[in-house]
PDB file of N, CA and C in Angstrom:
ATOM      1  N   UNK A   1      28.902 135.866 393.454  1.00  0.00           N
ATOM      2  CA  UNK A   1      28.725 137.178 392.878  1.00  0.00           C
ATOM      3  C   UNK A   1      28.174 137.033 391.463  1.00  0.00           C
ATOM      4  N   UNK A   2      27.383 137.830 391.348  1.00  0.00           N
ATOM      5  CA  UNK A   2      26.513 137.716 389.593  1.00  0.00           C
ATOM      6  C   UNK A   2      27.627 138.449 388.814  1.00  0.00           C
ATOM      7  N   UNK A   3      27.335 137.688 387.311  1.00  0.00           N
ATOM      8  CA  UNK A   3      27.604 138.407 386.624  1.00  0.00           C
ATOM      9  C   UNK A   3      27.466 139.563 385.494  1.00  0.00           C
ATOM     10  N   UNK A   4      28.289 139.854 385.274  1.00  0.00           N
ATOM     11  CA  UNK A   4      26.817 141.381 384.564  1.00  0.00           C
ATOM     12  C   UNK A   4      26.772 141.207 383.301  1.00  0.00           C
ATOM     13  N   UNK A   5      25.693 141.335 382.856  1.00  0.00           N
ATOM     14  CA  UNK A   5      25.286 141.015 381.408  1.00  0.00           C
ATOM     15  C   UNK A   5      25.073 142.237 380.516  1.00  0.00           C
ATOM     16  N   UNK A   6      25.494 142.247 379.367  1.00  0.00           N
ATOM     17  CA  UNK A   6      25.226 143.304 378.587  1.00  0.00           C
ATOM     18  C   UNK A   6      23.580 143.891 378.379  1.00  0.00           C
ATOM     19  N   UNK A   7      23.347 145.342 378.593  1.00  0.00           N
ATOM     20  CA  UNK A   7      22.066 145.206 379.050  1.00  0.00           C
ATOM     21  C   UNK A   7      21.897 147.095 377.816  1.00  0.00           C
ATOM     22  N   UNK A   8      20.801 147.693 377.554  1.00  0.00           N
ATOM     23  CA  UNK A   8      20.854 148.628 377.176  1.00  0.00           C
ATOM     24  C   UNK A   8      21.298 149.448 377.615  1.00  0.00           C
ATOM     25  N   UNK A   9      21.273 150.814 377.285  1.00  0.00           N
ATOM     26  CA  UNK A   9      21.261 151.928 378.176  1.00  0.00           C
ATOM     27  C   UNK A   9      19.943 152.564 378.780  1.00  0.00           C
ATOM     28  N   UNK A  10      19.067 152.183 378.148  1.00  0.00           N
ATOM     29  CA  UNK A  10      17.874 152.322 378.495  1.00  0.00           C
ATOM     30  C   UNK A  10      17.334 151.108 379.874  1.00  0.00           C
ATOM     31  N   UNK A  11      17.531 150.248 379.495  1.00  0.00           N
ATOM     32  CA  UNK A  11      17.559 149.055 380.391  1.00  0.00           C
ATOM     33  C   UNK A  11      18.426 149.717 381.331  1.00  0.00           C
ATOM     34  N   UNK A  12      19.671 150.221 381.727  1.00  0.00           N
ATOM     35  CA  UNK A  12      20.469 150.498 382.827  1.00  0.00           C
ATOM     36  C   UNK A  12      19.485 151.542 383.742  1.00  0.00           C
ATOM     37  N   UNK A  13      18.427 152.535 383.203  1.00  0.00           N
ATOM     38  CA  UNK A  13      18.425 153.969 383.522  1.00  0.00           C
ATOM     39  C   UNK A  13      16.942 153.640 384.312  1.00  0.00           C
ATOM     40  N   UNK A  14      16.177 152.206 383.315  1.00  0.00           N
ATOM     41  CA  UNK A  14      15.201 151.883 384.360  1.00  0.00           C
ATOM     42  C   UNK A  14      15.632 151.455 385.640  1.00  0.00           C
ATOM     43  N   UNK A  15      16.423 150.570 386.121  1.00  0.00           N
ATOM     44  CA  UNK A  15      17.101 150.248 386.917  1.00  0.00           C
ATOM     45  C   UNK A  15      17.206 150.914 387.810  1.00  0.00           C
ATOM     46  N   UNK A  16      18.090 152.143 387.234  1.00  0.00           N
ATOM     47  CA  UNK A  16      18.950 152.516 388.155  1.00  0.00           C
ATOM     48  C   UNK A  16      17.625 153.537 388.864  1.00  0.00           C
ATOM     49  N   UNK A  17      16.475 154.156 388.290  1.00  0.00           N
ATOM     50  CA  UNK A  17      15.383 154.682 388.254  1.00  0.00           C
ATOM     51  C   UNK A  17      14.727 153.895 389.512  1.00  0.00           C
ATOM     52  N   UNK A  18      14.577 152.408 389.372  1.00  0.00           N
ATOM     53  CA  UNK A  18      13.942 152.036 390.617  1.00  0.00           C
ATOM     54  C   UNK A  18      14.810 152.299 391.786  1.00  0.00           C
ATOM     55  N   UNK A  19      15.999 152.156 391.699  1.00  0.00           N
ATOM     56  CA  UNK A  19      17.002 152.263 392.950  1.00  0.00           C
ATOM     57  C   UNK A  19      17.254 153.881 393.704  1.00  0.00           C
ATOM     58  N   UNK A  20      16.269 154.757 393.058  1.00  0.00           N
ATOM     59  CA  UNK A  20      15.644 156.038 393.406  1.00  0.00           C
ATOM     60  C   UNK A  20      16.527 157.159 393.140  1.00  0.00           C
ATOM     61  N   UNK A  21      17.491 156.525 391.631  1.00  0.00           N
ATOM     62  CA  UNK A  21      17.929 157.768 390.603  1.00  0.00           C
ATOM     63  C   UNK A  21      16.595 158.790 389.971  1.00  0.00           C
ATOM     64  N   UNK A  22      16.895 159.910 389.768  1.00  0.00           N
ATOM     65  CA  UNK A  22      16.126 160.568 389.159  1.00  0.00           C
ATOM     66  C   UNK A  22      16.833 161.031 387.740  1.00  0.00           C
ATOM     67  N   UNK A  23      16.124 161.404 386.489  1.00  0.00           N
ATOM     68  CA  UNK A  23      16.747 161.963 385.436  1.00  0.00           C
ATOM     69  C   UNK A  23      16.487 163.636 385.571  1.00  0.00           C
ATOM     70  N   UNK A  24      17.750 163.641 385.433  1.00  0.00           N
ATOM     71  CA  UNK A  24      18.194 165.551 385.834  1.00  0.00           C
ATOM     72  C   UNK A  24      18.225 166.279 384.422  1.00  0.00           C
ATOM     73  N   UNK A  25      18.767 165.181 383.307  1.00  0.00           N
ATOM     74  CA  UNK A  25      19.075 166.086 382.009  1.00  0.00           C
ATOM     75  C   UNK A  25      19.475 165.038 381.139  1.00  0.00           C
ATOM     76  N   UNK A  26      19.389 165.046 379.697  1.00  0.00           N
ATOM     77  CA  UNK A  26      19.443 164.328 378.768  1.00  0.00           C
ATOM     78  C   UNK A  26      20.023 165.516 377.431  1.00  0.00           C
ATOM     79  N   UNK A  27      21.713 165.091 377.647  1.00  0.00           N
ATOM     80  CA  UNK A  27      22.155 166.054 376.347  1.00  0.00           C
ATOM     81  C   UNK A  27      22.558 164.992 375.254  1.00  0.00           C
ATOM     82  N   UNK A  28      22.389 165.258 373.995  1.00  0.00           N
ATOM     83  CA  UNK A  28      22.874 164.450 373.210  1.00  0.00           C
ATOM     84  C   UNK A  28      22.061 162.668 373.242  1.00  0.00           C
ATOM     85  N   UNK A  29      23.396 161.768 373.428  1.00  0.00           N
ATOM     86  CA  UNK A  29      23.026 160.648 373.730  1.00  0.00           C
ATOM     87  C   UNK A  29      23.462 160.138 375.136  1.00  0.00           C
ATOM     88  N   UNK A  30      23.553 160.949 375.941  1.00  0.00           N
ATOM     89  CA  UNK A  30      22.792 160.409 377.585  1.00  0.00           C
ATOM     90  C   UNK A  30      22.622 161.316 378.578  1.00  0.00           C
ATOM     91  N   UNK A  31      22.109 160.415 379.613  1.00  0.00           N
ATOM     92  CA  UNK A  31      21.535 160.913 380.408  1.00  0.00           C
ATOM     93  C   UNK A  31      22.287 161.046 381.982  1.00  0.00           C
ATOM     94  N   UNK A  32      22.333 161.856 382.647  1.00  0.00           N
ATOM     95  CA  UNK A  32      22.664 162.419 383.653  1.00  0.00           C
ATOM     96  C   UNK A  32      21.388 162.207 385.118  1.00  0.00           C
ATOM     97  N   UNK A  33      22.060 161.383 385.946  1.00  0.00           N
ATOM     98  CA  UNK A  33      20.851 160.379 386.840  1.00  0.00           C
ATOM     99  C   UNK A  33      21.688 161.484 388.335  1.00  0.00           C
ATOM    100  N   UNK A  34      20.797 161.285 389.172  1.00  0.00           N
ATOM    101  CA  UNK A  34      20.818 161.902 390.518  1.00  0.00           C
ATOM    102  C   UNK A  34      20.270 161.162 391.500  1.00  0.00           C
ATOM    103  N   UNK A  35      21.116 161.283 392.624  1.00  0.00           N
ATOM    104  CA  UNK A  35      20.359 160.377 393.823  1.00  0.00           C
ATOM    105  C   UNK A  35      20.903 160.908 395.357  1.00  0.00           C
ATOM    106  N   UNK A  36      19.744 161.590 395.967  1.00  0.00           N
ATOM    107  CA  UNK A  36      19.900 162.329 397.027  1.00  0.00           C
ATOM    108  C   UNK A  36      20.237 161.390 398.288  1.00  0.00           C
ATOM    109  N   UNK A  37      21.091 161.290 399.303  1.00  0.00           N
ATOM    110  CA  UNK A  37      21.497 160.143 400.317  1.00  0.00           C
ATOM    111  C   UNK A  37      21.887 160.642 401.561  1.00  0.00           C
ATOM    112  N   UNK A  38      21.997 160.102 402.402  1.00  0.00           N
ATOM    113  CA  UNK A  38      22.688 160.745 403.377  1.00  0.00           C
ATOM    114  C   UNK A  38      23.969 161.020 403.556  1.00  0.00           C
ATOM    115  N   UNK A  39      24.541 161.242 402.576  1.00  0.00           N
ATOM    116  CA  UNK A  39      26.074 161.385 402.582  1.00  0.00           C
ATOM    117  C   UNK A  39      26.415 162.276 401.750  1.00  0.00           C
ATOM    118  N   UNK A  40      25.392 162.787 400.809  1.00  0.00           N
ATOM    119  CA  UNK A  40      25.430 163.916 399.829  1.00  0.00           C
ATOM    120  C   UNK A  40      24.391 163.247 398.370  1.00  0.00           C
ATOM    121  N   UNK A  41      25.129 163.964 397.426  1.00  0.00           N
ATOM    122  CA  UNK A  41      24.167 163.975 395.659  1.00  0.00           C
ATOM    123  C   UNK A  41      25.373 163.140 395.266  1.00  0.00           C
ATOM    124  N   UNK A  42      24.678 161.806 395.136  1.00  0.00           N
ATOM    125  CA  UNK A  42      25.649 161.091 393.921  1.00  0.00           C
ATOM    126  C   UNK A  42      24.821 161.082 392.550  1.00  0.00           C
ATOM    127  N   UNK A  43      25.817 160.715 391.320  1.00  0.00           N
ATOM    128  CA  UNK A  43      25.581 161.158 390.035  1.00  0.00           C
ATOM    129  C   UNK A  43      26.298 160.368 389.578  1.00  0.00           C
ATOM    130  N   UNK A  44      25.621 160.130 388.305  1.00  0.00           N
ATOM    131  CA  UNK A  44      25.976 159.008 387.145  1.00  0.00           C
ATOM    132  C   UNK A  44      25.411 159.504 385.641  1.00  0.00           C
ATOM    133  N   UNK A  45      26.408 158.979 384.921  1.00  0.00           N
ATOM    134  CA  UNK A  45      26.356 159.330 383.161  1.00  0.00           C
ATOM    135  C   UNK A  45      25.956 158.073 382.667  1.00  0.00           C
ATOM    136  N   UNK A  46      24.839 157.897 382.261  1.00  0.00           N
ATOM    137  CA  UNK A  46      24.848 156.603 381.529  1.00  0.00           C
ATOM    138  C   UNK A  46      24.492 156.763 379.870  1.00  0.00           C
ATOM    139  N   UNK A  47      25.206 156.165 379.153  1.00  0.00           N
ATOM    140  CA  UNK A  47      25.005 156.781 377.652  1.00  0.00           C
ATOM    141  C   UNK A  47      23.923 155.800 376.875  1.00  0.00           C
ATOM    142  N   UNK A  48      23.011 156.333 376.152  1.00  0.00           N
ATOM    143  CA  UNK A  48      22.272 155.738 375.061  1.00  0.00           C
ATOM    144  C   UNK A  48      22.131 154.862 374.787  1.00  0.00           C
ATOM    145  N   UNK A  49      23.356 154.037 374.587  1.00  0.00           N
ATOM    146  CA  UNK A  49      23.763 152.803 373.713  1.00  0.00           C
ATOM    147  C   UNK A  49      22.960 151.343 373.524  1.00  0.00           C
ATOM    148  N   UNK A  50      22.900 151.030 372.498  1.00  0.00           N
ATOM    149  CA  UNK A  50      22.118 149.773 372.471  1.00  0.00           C
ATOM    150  C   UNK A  50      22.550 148.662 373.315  1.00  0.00           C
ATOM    151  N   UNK A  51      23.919 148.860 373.132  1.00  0.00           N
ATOM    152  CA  UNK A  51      24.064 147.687 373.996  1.00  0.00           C
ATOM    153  C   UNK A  51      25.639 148.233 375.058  1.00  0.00           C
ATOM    154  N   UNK A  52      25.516 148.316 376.616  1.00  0.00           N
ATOM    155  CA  UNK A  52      26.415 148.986 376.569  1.00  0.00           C
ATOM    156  C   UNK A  52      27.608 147.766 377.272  1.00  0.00           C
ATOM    157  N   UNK A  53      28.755 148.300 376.867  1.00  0.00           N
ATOM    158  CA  UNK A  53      30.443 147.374 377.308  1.00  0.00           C
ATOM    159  C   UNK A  53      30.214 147.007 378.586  1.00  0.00           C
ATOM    160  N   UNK A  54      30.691 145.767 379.146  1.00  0.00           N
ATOM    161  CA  UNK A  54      30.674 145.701 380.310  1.00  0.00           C
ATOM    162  C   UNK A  54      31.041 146.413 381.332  1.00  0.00           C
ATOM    163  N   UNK A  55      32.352 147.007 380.672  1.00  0.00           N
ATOM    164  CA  UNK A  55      33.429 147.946 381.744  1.00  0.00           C
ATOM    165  C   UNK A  55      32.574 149.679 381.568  1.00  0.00           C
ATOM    166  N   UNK A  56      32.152 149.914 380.642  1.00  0.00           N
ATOM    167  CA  UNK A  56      31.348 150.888 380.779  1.00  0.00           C
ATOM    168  C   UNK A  56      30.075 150.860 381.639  1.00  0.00           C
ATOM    169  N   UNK A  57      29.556 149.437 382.483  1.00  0.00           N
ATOM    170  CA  UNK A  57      28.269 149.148 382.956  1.00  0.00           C
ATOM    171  C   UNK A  57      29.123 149.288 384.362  1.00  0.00           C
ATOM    172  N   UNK A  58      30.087 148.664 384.541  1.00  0.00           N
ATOM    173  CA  UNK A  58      30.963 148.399 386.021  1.00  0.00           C
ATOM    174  C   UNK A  58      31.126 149.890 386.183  1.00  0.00           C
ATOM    175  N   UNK A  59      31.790 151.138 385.134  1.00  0.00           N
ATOM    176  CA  UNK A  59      31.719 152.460 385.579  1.00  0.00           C
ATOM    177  C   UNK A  59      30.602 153.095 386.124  1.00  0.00           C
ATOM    178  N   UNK A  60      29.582 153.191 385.378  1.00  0.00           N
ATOM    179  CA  UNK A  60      28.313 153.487 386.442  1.00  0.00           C
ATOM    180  C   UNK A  60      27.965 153.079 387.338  1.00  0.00           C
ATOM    181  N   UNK A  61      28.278 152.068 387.634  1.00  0.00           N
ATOM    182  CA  UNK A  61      27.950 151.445 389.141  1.00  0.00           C
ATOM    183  C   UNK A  61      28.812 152.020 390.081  1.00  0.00           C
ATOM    184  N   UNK A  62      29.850 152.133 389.494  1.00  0.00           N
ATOM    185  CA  UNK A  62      31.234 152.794 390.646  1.00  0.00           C
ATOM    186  C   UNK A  62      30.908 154.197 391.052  1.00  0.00           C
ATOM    187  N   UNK A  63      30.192 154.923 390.072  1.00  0.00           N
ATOM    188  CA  UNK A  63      29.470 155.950 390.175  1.00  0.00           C
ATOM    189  C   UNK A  63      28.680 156.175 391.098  1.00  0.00           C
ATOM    190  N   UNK A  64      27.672 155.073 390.784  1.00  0.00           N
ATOM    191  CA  UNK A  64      26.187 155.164 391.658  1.00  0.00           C
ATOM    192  C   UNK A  64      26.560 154.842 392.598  1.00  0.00           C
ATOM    193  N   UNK A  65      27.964 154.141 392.998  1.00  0.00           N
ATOM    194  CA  UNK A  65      27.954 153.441 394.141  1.00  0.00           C
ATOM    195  C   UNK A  65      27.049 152.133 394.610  1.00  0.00           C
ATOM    196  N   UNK A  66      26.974 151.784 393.855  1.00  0.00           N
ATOM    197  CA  UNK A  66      26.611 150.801 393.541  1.00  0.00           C
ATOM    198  C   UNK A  66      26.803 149.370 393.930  1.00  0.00           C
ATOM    199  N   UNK A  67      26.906 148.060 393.927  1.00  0.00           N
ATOM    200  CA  UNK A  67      27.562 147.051 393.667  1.00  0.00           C
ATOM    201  C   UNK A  67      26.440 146.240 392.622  1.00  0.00           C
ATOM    202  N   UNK A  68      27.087 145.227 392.264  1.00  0.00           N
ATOM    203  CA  UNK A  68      26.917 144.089 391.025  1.00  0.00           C
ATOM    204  C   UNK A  68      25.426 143.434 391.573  1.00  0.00           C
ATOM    205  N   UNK A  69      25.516 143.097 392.922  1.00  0.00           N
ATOM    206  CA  UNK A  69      24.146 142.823 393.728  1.00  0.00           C
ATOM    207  C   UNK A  69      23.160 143.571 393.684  1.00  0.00           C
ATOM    208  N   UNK A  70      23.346 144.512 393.935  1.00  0.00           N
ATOM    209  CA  UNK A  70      22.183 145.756 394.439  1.00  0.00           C
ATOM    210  C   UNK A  70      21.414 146.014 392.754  1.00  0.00           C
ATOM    211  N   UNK A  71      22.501 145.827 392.061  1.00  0.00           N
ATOM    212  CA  UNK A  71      21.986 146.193 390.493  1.00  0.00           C
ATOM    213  C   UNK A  71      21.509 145.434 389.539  1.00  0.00           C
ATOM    214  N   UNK A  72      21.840 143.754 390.219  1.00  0.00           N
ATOM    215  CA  UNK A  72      21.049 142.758 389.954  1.00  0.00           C
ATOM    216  C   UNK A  72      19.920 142.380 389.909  1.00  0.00           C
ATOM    217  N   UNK A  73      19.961 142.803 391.547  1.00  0.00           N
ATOM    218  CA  UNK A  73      17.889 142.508 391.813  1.00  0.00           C
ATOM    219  C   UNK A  73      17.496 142.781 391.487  1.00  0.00           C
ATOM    220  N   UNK A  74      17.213 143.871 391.302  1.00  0.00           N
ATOM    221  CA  UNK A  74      16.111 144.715 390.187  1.00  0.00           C
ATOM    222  C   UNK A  74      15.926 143.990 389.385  1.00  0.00           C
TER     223      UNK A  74
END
């Protein structure tokens, strides 16, 4: 299993952008991602930050539904 590296928030949103999030809205300092599936609209907050916490990177993924793999490749 990889491990996750501290990465931007900007860096997270490209990412998560190829994995066929869309940006819905940007208040403040973040952004609000969307991703239409067959199971419904999942959604994720990813904030600004230059550099963001690990456990704050593992929350969006739990979000997106995600895993550590899928968010790797990219």
């Amino acid at each position: 299993m990889p491990k996750l590296k501290r990465i931007s928030g900007e860096e997270a949103i490209k990412r998560l952008e190829k994995l066929g999030f869309k940006q819905i809205r940007r208040r403040g300092s973040h952004v609000v991602l969307k991703k239409q599936t067959s199971e419904g609209e999942i959604g994720c907050v990813v904030p600004l930050h230059k550099e963001l916490a690990i456990g704050a990177l593992r929350g969006i993924l739990k979000q997106a539904k995600l895993t550590v793999e899928e968010f790797s490749k990219v």
